[in-house]
N, C-alpha and C. Protein backbone atom coordinates (compact mmCIF):
# COMPACT_ATOMS: atom_id res chain seq x y z
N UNK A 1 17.21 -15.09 -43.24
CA UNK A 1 16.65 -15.27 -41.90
C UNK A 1 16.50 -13.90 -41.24
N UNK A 2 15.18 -13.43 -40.75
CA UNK A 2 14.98 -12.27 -39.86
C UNK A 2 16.13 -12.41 -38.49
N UNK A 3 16.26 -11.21 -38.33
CA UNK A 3 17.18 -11.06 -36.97
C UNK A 3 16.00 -10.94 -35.92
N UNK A 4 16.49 -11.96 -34.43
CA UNK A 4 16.09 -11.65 -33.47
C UNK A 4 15.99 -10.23 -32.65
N UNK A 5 15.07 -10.16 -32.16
CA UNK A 5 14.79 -8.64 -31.72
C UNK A 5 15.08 -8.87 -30.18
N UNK A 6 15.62 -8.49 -29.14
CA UNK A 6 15.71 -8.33 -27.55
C UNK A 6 15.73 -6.70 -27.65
N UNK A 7 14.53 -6.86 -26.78
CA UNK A 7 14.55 -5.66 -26.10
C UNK A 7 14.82 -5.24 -24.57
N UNK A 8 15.52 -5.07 -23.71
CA UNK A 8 16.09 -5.01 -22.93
C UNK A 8 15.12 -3.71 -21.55
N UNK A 9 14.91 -3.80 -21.21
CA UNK A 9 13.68 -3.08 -20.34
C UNK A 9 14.37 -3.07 -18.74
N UNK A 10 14.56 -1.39 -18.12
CA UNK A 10 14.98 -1.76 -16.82
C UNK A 10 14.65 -0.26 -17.07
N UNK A 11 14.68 0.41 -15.31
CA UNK A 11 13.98 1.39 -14.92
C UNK A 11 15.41 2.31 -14.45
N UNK A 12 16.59 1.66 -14.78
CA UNK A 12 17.76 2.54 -14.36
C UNK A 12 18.94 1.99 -15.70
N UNK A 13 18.03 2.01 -16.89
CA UNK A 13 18.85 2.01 -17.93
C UNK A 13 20.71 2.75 -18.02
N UNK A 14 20.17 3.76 -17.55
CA UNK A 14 21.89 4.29 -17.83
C UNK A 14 22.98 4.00 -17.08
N UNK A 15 24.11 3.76 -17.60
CA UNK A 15 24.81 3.13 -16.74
C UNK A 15 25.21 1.26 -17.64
N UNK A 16 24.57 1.02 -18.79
CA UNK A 16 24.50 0.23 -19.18
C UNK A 16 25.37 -0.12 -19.97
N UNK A 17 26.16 -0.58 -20.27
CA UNK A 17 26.94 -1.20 -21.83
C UNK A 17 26.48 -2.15 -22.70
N UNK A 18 25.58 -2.75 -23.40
CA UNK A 18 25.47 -3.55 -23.78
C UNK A 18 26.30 -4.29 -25.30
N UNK A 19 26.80 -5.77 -25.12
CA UNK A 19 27.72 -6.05 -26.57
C UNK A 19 26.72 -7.03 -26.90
N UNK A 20 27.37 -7.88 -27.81
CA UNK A 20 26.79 -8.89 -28.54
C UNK A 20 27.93 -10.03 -29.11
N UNK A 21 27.77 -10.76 -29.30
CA UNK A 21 28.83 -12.01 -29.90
C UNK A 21 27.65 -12.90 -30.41
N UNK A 22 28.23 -13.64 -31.84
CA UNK A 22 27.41 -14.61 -32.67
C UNK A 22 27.84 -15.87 -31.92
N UNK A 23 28.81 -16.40 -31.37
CA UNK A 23 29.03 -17.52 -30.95
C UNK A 23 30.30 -16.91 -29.52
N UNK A 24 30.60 -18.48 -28.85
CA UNK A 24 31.16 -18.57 -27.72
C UNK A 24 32.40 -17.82 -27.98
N UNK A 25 33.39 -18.27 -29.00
CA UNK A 25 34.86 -17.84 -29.18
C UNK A 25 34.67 -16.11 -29.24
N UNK A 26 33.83 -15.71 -29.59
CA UNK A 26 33.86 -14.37 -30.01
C UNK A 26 33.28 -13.53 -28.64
N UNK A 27 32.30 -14.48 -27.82
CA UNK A 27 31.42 -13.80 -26.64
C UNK A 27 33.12 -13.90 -25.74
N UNK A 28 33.78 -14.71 -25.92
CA UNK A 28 35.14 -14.98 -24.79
C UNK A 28 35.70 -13.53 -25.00
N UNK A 29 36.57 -13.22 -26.34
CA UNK A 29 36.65 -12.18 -26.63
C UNK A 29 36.63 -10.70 -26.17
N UNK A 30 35.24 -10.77 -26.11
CA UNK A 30 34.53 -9.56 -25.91
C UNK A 30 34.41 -9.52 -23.94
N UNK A 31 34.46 -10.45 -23.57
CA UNK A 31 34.44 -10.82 -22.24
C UNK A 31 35.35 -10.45 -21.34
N UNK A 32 36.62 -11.17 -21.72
CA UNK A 32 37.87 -10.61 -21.50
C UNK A 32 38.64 -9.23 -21.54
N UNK A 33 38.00 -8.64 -22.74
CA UNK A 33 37.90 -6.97 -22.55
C UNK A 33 37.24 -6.36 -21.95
N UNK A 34 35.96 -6.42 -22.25
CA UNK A 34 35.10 -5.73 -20.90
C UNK A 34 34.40 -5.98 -19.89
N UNK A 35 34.95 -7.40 -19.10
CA UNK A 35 34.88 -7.56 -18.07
C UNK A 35 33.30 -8.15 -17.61
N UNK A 36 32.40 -8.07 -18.00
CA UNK A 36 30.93 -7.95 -17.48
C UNK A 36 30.64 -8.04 -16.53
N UNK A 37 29.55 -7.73 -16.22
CA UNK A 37 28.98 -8.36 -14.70
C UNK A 37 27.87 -8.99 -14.87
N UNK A 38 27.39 -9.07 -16.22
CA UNK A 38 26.21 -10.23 -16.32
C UNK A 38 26.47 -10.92 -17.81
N UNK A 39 26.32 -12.15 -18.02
CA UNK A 39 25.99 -12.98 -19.30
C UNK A 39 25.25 -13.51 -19.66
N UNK A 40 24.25 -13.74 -20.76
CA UNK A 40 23.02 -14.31 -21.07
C UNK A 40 23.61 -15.23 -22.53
N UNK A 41 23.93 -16.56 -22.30
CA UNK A 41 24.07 -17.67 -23.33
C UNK A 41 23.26 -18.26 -23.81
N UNK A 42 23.22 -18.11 -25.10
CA UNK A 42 22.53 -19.63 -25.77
C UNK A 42 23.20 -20.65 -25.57
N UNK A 43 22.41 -21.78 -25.23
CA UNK A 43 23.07 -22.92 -25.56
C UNK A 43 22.99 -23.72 -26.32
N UNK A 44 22.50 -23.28 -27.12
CA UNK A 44 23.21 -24.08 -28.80
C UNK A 44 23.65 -22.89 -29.80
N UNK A 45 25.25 -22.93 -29.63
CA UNK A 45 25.60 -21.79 -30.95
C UNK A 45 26.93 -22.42 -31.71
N UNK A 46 27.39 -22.25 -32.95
CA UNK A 46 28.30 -22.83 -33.48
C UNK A 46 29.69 -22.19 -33.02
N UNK A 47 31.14 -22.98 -32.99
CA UNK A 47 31.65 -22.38 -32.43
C UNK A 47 31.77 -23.28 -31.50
N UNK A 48 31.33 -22.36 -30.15
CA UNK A 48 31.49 -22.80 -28.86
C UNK A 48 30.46 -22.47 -28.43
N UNK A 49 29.51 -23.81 -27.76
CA UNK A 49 28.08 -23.42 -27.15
C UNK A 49 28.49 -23.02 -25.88
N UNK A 50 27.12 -22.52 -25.26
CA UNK A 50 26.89 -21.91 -24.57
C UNK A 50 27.46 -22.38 -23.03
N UNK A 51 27.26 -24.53 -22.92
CA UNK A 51 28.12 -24.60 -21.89
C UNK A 51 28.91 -24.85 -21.80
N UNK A 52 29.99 -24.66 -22.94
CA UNK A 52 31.72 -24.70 -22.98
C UNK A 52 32.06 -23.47 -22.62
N UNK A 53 31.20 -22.57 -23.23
CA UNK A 53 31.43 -20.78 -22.63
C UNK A 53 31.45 -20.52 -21.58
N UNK A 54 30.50 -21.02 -20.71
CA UNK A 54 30.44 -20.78 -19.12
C UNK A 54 31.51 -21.74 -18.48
N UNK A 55 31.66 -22.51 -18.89
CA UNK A 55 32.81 -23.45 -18.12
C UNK A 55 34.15 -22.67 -18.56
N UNK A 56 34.60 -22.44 -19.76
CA UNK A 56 35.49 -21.61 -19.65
C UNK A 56 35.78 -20.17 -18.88
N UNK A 57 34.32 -19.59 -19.23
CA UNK A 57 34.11 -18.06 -17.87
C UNK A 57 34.87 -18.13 -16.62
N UNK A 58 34.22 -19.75 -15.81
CA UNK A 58 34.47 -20.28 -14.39
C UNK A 58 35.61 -20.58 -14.67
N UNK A 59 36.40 -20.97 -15.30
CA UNK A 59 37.39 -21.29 -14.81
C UNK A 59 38.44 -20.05 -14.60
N UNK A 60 37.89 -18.65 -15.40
CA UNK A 60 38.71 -17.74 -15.39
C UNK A 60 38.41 -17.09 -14.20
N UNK A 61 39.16 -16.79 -13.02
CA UNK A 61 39.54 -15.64 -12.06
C UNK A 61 38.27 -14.40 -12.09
N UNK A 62 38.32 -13.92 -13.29
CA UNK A 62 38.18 -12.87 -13.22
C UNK A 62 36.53 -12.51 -13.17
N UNK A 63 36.13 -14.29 -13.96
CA UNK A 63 34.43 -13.86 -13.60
C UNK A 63 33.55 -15.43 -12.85
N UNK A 64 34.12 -15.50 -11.82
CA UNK A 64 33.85 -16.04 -10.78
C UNK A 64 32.65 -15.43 -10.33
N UNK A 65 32.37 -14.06 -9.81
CA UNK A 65 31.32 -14.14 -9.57
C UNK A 65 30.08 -13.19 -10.47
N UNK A 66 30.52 -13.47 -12.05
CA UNK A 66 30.18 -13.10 -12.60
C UNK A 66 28.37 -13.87 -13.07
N UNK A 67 27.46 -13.18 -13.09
CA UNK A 67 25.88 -13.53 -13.19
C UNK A 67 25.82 -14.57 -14.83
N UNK A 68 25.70 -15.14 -14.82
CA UNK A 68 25.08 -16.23 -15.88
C UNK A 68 24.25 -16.55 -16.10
N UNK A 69 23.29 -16.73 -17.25
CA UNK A 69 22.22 -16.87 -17.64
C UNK A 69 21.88 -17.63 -18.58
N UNK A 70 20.82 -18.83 -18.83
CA UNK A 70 21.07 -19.52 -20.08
C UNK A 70 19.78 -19.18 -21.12
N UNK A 71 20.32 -18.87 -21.91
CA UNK A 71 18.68 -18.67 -22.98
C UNK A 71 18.81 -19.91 -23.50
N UNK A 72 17.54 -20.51 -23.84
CA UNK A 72 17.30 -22.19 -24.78
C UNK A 72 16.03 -21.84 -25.22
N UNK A 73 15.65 -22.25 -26.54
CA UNK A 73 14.73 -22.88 -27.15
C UNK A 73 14.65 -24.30 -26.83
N UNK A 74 16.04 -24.85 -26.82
CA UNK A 74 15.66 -26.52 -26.09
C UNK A 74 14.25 -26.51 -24.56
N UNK A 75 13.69 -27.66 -24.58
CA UNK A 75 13.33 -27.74 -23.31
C UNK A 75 13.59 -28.95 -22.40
N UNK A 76 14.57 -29.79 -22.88
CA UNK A 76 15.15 -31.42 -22.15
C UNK A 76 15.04 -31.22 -20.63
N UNK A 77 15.41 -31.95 -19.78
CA UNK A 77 15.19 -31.34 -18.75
C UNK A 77 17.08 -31.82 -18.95
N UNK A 78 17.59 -32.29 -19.64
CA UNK A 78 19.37 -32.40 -19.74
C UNK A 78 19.88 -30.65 -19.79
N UNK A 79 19.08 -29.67 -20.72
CA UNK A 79 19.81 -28.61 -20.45
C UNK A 79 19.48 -28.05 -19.08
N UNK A 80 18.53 -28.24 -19.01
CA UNK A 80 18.25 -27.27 -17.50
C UNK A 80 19.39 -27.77 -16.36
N UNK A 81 19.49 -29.19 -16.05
CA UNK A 81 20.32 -29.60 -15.19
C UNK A 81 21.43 -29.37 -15.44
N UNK A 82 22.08 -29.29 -16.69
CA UNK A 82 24.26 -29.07 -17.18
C UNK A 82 24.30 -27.89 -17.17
N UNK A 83 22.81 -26.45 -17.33
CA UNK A 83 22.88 -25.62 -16.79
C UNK A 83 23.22 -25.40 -15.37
């Protein structure tokens, strides 16, 4: 399988960190160490999808008001709304 390509485009690039995680358990992980201030989920990944990830996020303290984002190939209107 080809790897997805994101290219990431902003006019005040530096200053940026960007990580990556294959699924939820591993995005938690990586979360918990460096803190973010923004997340962009799939919501369908093996593991732990995308809205067990964010429900776990919220429930943590620390990223309350942390930015969330859902990427889908689905189009139901069920994800848009449990989003």
């Amino acid at each position: 399988m080809n790897k997805q390509k994101i290219l990431l485009v902003d006019d005040e690039k530096e200053g940026f960190e960007v990580y990556s995680a294959m699924n939820g358990k591993k995005a938690m992980e990586i979360a918990r160490q460096v803190l973010p201030d923004l997340v962009l989920l799939d919501v369908m990944m093996p593991e732990m999808d995308g809205m067990d990830t964010c429900r776990e996020l919220r429930e943590d303290p620390r990223f309350r008001q942390t930015v969330i984002a859902f990427l889908t190939a689905r189009n139901e209107d069920y994800s848009q709304i449990a989003g």
